[in-house]
N, C-alpha and C. Protein backbone atom coordinates (compact mmCIF):
# COMPACT_ATOMS: atom_id res chain seq x y z
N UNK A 1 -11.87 -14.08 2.39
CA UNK A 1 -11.51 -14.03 0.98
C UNK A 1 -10.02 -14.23 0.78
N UNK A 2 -9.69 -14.20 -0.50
CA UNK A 2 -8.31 -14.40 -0.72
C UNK A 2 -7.57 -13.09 -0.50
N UNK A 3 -6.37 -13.45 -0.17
CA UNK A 3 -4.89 -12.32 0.72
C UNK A 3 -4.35 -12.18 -0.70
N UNK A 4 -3.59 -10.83 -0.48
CA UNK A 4 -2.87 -10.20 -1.42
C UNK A 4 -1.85 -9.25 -0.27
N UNK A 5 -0.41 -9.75 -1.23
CA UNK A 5 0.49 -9.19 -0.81
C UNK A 5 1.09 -7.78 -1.43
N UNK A 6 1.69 -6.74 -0.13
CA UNK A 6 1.98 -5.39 -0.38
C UNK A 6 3.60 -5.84 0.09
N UNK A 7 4.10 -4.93 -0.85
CA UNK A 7 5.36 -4.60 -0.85
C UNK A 7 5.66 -3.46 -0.37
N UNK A 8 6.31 -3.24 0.91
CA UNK A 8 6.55 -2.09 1.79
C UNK A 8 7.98 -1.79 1.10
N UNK A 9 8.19 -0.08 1.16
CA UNK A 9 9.58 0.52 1.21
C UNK A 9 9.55 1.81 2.06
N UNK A 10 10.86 2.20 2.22
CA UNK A 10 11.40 3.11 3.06
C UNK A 10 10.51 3.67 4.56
N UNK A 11 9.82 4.20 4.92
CA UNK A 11 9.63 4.62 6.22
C UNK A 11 8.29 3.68 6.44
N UNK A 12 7.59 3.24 5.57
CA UNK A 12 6.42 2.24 5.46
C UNK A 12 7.14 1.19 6.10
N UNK A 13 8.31 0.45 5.34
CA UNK A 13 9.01 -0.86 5.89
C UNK A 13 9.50 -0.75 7.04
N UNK A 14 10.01 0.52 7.68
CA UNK A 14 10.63 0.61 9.27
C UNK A 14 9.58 0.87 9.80
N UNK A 15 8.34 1.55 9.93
CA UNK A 15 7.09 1.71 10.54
C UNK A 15 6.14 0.32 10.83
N UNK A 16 6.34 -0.17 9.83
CA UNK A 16 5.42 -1.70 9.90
C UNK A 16 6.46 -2.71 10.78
N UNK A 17 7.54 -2.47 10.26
CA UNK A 17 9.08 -3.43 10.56
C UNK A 17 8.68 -4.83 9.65
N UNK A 18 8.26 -4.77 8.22
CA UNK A 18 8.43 -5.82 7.62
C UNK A 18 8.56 -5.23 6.55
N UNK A 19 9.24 -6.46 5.14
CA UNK A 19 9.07 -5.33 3.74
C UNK A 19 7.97 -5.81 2.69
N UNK A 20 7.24 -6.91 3.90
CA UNK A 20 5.91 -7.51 2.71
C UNK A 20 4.97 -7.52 3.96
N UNK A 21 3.68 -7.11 3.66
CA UNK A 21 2.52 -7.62 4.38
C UNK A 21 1.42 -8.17 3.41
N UNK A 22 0.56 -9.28 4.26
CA UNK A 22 -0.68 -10.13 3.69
C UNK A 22 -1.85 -9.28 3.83
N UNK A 23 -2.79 -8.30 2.92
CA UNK A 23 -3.73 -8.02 3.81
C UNK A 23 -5.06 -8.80 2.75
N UNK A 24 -6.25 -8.40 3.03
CA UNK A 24 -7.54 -9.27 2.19
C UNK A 24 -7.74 -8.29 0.86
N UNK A 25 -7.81 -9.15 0.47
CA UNK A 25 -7.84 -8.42 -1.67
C UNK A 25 -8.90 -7.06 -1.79
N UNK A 26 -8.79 -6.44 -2.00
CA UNK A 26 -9.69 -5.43 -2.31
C UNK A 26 -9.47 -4.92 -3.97
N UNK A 27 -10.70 -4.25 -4.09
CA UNK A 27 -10.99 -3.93 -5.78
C UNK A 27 -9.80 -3.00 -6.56
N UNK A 28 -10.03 -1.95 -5.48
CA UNK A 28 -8.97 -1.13 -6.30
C UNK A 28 -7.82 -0.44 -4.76
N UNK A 29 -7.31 0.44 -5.35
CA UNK A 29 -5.97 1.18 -4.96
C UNK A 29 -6.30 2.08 -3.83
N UNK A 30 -7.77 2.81 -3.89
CA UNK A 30 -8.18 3.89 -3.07
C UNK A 30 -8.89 2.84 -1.55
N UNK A 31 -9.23 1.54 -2.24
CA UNK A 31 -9.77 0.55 -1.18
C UNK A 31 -8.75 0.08 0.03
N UNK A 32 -7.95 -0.43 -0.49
CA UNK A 32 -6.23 -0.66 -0.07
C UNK A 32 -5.85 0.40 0.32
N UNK A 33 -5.80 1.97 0.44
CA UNK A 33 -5.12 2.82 0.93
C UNK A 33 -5.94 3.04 2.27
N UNK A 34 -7.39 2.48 2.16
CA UNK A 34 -8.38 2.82 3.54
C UNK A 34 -7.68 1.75 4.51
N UNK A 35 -7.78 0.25 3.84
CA UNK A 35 -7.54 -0.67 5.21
C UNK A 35 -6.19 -0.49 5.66
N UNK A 36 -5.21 -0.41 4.91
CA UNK A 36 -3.89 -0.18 5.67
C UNK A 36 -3.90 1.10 6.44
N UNK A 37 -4.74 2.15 5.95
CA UNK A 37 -4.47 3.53 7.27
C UNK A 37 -5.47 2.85 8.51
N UNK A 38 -6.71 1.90 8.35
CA UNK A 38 -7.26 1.61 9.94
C UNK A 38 -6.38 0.28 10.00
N UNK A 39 -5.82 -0.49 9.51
CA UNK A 39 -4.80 -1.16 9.77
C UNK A 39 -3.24 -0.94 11.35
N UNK A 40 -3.20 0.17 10.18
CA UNK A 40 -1.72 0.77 10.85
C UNK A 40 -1.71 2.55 11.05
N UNK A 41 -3.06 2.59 12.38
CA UNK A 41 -3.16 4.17 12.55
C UNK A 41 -1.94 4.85 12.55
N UNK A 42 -1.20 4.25 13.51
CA UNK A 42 0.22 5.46 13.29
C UNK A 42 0.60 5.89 12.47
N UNK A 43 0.43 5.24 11.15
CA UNK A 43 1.43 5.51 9.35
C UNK A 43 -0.11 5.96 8.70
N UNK A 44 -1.05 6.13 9.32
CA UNK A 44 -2.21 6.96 8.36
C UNK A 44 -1.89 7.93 7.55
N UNK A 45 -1.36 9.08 8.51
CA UNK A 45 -0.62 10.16 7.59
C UNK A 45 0.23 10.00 6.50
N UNK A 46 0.91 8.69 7.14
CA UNK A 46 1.89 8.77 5.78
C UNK A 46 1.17 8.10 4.88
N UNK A 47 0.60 6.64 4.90
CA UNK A 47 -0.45 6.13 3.42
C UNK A 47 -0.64 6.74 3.45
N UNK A 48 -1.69 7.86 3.47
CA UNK A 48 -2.32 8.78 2.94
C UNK A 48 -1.60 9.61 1.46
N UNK A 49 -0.09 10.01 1.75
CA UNK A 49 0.41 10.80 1.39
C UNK A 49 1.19 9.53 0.30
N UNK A 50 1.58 8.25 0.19
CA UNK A 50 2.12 7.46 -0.28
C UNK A 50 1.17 7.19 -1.70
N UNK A 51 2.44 6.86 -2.47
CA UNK A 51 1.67 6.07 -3.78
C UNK A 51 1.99 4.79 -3.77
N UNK A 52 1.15 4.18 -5.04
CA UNK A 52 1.07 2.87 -5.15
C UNK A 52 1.41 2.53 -6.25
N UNK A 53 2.24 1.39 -6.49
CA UNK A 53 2.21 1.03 -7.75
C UNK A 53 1.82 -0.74 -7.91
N UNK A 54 1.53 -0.91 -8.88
CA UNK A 54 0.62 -2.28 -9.53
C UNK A 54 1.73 -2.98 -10.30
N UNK A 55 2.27 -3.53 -9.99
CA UNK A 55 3.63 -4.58 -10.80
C UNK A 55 3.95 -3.62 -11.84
N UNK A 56 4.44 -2.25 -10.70
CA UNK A 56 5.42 -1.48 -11.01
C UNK A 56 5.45 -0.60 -11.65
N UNK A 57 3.89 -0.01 -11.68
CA UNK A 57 3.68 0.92 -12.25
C UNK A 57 2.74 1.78 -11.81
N UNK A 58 3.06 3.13 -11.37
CA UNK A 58 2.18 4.07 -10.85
C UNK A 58 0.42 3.73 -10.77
N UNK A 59 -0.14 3.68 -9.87
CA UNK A 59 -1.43 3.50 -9.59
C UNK A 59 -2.34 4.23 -9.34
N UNK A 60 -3.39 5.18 -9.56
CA UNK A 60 -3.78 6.09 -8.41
C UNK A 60 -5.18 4.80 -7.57
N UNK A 61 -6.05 6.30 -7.27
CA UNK A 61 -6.56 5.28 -6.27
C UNK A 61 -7.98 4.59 -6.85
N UNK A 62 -8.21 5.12 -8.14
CA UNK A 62 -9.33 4.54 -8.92
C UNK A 62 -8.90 3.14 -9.73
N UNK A 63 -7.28 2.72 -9.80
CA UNK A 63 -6.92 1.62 -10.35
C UNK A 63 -7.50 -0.08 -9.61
N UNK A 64 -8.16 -0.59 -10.87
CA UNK A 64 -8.19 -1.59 -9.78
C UNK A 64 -7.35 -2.67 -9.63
N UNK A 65 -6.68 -3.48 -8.75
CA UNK A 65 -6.06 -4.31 -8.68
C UNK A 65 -6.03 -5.87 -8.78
N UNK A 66 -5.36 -6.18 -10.37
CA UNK A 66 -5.65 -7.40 -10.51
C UNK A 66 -5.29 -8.12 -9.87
N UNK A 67 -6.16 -9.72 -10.10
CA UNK A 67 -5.30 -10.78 -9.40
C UNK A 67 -3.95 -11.26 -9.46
N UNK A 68 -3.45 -11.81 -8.31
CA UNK A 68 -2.02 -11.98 -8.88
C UNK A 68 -1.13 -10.65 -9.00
N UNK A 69 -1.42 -9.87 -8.83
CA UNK A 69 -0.75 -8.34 -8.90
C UNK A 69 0.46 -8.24 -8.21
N UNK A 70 0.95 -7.36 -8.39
CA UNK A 70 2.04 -7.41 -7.36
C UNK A 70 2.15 -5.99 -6.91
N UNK A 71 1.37 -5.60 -5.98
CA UNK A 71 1.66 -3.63 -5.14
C UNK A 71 2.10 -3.73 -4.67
N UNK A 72 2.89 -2.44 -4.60
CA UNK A 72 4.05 -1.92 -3.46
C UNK A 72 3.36 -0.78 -3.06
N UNK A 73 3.84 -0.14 -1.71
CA UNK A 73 3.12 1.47 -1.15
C UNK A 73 4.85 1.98 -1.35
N UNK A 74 4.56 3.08 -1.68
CA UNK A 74 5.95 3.93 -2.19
C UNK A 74 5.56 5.15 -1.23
N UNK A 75 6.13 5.08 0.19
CA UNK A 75 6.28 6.70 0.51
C UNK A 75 6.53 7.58 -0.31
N UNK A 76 6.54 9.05 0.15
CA UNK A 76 7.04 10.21 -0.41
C UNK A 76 8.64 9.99 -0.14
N UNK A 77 9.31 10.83 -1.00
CA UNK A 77 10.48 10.96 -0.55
C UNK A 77 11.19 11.48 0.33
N UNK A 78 10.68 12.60 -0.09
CA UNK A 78 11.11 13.60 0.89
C UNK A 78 10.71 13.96 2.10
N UNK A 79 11.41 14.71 2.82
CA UNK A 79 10.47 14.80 4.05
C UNK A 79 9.76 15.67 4.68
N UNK A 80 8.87 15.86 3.61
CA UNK A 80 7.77 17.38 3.85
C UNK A 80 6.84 16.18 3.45
């Protein structure tokens, strides 16, 4: 199917070591938070704990993601 690009920041972008990845389109936000944690087991914990936003605007995980979209995964900030 068609690829959709994620916009990585802060410990996501040094964990992956890129600040964009291609992965395969999925429906919504909670779908996308599954393949990138079996994606990238090591950063499970952290997606898990990360939000998303949809061309820039808070997402949870029932949002679905249009075409053409533009998500980013937003770690937590802090470090708890």
């Amino acid at each position: 199917g068609a690829a959709m690009r994620v916009r990585l920041f802060a410990r996501a972008r040094y964990g992956i070591g890129a600040d964009a990845i291609d992965v395969d389109r999925v429906e919504t936000v909670g779908a996308l938070r599954q393949l990138l944690m079996n994606r990238f087991p090591a950063l499970a914990g952290l997606i898990e704990k990360s939000a998303f936003a949809i061309n820039d605007e808070f997402a949870d995980d029932r949002a679905v993601i249009p075409e053409q979209a533009e998500v980013a995964l937003l770690p937590p900030v802090s470090g708890g």
